[in-house]
Protein backbone atom coordinates (compact mmCIF):
# COMPACT_ATOMS: atom_id res chain seq x y z
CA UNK A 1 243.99 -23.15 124.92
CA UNK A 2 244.93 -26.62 126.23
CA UNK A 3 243.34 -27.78 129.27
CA UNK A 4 243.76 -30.72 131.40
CA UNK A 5 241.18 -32.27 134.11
CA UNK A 6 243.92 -33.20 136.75
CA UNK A 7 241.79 -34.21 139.47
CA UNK A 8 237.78 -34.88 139.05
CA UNK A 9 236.74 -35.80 142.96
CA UNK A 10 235.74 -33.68 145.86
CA UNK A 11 237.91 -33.61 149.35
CA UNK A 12 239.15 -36.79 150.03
CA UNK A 13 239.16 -37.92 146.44
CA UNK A 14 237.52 -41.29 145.36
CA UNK A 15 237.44 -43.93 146.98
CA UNK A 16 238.26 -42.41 150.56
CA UNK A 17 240.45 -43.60 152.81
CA UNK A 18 237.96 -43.05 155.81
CA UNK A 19 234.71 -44.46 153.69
CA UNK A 20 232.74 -48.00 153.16
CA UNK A 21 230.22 -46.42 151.27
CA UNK A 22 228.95 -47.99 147.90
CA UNK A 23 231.14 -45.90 145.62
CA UNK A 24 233.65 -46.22 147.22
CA UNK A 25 233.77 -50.06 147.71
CA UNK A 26 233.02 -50.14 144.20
CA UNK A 27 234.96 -51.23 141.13
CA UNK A 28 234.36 -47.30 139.72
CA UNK A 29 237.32 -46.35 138.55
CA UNK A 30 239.47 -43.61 140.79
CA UNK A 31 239.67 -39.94 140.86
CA UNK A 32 241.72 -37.67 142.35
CA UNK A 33 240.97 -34.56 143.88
CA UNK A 34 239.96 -32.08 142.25
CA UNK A 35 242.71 -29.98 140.21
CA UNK A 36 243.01 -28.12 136.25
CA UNK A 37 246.12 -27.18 133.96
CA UNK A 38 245.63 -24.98 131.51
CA UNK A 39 248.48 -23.15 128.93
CA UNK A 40 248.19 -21.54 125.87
CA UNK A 41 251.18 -23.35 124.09
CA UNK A 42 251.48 -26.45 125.90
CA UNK A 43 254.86 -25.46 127.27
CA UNK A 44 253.83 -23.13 129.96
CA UNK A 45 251.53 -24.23 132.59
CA UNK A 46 249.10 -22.91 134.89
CA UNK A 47 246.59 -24.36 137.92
CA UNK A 48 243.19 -24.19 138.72
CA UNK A 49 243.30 -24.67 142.89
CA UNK A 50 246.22 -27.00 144.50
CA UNK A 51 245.15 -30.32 145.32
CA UNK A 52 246.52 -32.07 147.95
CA UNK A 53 246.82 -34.55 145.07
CA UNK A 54 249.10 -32.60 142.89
CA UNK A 55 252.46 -34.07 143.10
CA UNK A 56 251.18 -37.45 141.78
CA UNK A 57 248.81 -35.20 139.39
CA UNK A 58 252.24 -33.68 137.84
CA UNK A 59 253.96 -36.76 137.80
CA UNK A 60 251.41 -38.62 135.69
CA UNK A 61 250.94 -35.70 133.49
CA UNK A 62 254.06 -35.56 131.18
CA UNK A 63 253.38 -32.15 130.03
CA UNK A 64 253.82 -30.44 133.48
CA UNK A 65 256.80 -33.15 134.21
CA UNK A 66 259.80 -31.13 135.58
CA UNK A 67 262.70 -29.76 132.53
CA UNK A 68 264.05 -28.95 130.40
CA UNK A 69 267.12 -27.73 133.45
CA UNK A 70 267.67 -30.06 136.58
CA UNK A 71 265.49 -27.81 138.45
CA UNK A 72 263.22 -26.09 136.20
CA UNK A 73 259.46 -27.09 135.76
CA UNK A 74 256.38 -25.49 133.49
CA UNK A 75 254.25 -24.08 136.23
CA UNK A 76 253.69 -20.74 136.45
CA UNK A 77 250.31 -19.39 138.17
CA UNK A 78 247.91 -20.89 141.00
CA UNK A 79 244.35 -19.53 140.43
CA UNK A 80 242.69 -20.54 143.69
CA UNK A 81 238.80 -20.38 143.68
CA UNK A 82 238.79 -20.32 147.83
CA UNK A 83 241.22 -21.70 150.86
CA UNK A 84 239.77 -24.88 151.03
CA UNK A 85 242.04 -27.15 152.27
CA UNK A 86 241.39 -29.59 149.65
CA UNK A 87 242.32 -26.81 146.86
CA UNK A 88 245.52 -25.13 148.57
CA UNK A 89 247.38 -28.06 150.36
CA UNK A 90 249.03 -28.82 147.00
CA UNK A 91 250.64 -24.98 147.38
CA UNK A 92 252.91 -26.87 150.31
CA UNK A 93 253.83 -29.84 147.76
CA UNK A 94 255.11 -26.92 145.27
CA UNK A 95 256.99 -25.11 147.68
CA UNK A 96 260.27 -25.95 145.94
CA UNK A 97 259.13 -23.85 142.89
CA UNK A 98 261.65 -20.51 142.61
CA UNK A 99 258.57 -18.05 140.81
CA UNK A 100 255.24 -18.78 141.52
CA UNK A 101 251.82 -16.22 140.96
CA UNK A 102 249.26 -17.16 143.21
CA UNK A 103 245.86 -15.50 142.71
CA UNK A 104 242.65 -16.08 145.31
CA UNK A 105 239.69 -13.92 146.70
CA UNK A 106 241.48 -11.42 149.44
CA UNK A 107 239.49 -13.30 151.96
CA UNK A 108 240.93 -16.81 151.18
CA UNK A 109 244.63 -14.90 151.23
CA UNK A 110 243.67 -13.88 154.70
CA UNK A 111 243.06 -17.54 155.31
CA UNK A 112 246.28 -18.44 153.91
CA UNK A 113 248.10 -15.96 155.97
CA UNK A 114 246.05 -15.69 159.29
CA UNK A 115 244.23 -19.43 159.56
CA UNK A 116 246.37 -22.04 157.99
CA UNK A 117 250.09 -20.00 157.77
CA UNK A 118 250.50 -21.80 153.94
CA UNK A 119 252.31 -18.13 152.75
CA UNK A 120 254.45 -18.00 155.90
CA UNK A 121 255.41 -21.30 155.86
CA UNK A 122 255.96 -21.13 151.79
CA UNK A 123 258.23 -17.99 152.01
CA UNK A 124 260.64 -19.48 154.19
CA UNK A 125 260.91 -21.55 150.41
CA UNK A 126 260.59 -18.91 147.94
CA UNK A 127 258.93 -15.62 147.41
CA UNK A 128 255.84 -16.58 145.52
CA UNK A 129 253.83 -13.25 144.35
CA UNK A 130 250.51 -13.47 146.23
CA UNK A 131 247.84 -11.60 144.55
CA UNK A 132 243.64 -11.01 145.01
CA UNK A 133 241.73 -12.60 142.31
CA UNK A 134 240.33 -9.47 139.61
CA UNK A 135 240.22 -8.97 136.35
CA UNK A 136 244.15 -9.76 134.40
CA UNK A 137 245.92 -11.56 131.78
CA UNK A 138 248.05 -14.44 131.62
CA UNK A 139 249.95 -15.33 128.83
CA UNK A 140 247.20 -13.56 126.41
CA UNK A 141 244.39 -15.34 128.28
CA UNK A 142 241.62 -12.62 129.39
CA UNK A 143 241.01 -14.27 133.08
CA UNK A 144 238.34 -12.45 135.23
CA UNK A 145 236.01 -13.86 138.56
CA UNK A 146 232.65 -14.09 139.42
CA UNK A 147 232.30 -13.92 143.88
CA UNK A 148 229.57 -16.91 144.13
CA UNK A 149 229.56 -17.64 147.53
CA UNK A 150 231.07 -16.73 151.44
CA UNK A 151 231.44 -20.23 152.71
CA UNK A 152 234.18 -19.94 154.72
CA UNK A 153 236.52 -23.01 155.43
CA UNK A 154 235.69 -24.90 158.95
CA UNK A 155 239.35 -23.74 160.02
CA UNK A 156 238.82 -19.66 159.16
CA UNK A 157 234.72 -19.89 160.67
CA UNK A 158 235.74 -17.54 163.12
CA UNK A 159 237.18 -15.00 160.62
CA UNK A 160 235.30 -11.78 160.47
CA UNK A 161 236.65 -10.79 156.93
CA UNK A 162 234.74 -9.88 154.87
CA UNK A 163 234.18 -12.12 151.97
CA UNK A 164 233.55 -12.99 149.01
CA UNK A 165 235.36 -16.52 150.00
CA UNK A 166 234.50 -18.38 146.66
CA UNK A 167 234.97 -16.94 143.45
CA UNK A 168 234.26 -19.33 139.85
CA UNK A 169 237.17 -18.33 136.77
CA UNK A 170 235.87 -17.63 133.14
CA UNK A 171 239.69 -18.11 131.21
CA UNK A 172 239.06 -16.90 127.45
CA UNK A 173 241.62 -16.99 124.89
CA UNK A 174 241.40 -14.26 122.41
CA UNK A 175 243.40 -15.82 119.38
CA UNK A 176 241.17 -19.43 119.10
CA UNK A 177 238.09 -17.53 121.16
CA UNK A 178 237.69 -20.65 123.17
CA UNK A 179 236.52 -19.84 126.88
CA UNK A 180 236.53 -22.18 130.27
CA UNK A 181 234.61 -21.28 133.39
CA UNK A 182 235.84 -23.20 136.41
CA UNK A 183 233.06 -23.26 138.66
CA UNK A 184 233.68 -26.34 141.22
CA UNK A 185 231.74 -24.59 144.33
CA UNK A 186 228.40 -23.35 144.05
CA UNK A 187 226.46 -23.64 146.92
CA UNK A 188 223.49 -21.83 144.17
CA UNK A 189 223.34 -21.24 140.42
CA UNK A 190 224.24 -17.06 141.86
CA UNK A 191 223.41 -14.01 140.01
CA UNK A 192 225.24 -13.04 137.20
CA UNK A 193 226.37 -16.75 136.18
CA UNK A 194 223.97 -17.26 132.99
CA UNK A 195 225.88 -14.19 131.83
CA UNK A 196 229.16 -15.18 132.99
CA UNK A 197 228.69 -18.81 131.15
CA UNK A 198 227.13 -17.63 128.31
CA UNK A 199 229.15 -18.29 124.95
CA UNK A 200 231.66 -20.18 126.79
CA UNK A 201 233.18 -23.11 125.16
CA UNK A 202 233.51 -25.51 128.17
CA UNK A 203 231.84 -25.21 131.58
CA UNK A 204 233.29 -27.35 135.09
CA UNK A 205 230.70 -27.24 137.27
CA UNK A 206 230.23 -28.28 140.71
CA UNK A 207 229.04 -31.59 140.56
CA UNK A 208 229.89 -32.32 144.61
CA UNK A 209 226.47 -33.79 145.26
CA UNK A 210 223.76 -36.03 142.90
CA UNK A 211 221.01 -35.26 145.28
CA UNK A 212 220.46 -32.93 148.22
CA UNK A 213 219.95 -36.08 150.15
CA UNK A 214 222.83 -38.56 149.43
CA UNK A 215 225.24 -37.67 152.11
CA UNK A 216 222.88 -38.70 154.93
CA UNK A 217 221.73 -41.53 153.20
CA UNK A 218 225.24 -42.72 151.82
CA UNK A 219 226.56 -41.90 155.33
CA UNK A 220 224.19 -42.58 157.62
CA UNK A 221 225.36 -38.89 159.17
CA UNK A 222 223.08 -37.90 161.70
CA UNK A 223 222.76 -34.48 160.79
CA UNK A 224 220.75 -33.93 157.71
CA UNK A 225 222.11 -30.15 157.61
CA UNK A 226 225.54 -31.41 156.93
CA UNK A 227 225.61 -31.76 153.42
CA UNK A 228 223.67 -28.24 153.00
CA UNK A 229 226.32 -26.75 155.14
CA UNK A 230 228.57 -27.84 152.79
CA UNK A 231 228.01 -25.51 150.07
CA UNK A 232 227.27 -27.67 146.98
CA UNK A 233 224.11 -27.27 145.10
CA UNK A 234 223.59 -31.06 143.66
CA UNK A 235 222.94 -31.80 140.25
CA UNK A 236 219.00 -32.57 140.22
CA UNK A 237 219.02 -29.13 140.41
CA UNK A 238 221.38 -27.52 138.22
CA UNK A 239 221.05 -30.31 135.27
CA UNK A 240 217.33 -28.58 134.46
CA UNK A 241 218.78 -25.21 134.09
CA UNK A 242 221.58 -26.56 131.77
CA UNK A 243 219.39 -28.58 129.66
CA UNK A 244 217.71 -25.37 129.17
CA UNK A 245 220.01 -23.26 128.02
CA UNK A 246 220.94 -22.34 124.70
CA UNK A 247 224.10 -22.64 122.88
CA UNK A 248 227.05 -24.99 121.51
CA UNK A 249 228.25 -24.86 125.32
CA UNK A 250 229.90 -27.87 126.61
CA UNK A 251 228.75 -28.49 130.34
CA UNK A 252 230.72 -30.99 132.34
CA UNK A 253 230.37 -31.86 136.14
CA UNK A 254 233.62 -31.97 138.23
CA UNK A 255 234.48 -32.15 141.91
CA UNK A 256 232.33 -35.38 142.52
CA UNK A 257 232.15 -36.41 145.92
CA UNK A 258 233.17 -40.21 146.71
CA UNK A 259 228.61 -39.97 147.68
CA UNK A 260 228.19 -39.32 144.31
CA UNK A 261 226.66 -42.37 142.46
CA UNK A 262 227.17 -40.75 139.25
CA UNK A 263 230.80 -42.03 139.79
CA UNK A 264 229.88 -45.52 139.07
CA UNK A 265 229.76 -45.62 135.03
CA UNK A 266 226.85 -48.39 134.66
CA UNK A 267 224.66 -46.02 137.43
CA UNK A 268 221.22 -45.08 136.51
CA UNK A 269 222.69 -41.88 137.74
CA UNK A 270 225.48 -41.41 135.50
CA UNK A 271 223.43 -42.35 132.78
CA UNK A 272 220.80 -39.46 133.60
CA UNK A 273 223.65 -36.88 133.17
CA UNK A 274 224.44 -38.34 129.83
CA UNK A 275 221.38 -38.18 128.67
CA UNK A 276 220.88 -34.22 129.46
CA UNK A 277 223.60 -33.48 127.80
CA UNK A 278 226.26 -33.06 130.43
CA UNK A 279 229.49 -34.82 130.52
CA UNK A 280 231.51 -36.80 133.76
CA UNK A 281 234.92 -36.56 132.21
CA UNK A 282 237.24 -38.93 134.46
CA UNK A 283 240.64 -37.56 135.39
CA UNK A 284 243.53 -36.76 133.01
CA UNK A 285 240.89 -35.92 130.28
CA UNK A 286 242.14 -32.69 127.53
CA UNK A 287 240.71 -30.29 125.82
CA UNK A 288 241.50 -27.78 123.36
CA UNK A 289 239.46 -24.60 123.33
């Protein structure tokens, strides 16, 4: 299984338009928000979440570049891990595409329906195949989800559906046995995730927040509660638990808010996450699993 880190940064991407903050008046280098591709043969392509990012994502990545017809392009499947906006406003940008799968929790495809009208507005397009996110294969990958949180998006707060709202993706491919969990929003390490990292080859993990501090201090926001409300657990607390566990397990932190002074490469911070073991791959970085 190839996989590609499309996008590394939380909403808003890094820097932010709207933001002075030290990061992002830095000279750290970029990131996009936050986005995957995966395919089992390089020709075929799927996504993890939509940024609103992905049309420049696609067009710097020549694999998911548009061919070999006029009109015909590699992407297949959207696995959506909640209805964010920052992880479905990309599904407008690919509206053009004649066959599209898109798989979320039921709740976020309420959101998507109900909230912010992306299918309605879509299927005057195309007829994409809209589906809830269980337990199915895609192109020989074993795909199944993990519900990890109900943090609703601040458009759908007054939805009464039930949830779960965030799921995380474990992706294992049976013929190389290489698995990826996609895990960008945990607001806590939940029950059942040991198990449903364990043995896997390559873990993204939320890594929104350094500290459950920085976004009044890097703000100056007046609310203290905001980042909490948020749903991000930050990474002084979920870098013990991965230093502890055992394995050949490759742990890297994704979804990095423009806050986050692990962005900055010469940080103290970023350093700290190297030395645990964890990894801050920037964007456009591949693996094979």
């Amino acid at each position: 299984m190839k996989v590609i880190l499309l996008g590394t940064a939380a909403g808003g991407g890094c820097p932010q338009w709207n933001c002075a903050c030290a990061q992002c008046t830095s000279d750290s280098p970029p990131r996009t928000q936050d986005s995957v591709a995966f395919s089992t043969d390089g020709r075929t392509w799927h996504l993890l979440n939509a940024s609103p990012d992905v049309r420049a994502q696609i067009l710097t990545t020549p694999a998911l570049r548009a061919g070999p017809g006029p009109r015909e392009t590699p992407l297949r499947t959207v696995l959506l891990t909640d209805a964010e906006l920052d992880h479905t406003l990309g599904l407008l940008m690919l509206r053009e595409a004649t066959d599209l799968t898109v798989h979320a929790p039921a709740a976020a495809l309420h959101a998507l329906t109900d909230h912010f009208p992306a299918r309605t507005i879509i299927g005057e397009y195309h007829s994409w195949n809209w589906l809830p996110a269980t337990e199915t294969t895609i192109d020989g990958l074993q795909i199944t989800s993990l519900p990890i949180s109900d943090k609703q998006p601040k458009y759908a707060r007054a939805s009464t559906h039930p949830g779960p709202w965030v799921v995380a993706y474990r992706i294992h491919d049976p013929t190389t046995g290489g698995t990826l969990v996609y895990a960008p929003c945990l607001r806590t390490w939940p029950p059942g995730f040991d198990a449903f990292t364990d043995d896997a080859s390559l873990v993204l993990l939320d890594g929104t927040f350094y500290r459950s501090t920085e976004f009044t201090t890097a703000t100056d926001h007046a609310n203290p509660a905001a980042q909490h409300a948020m749903g991000h657990v930050p990474i002084t607390t979920t870098l013990p638990l991965i230093a502890n566990r055992p394995g050949s397990t490759r742990w890297a932190y994704t979804h990095l808010n423009n806050t986050n002074p692990v962005v900055d490469p010469a940080g103290p911070e970023h350093a700290a996450v190297l030395a645990a073991g964890a990894e801050l791959p920037p964007d456009g970085t591949e693996f094979t699993l």
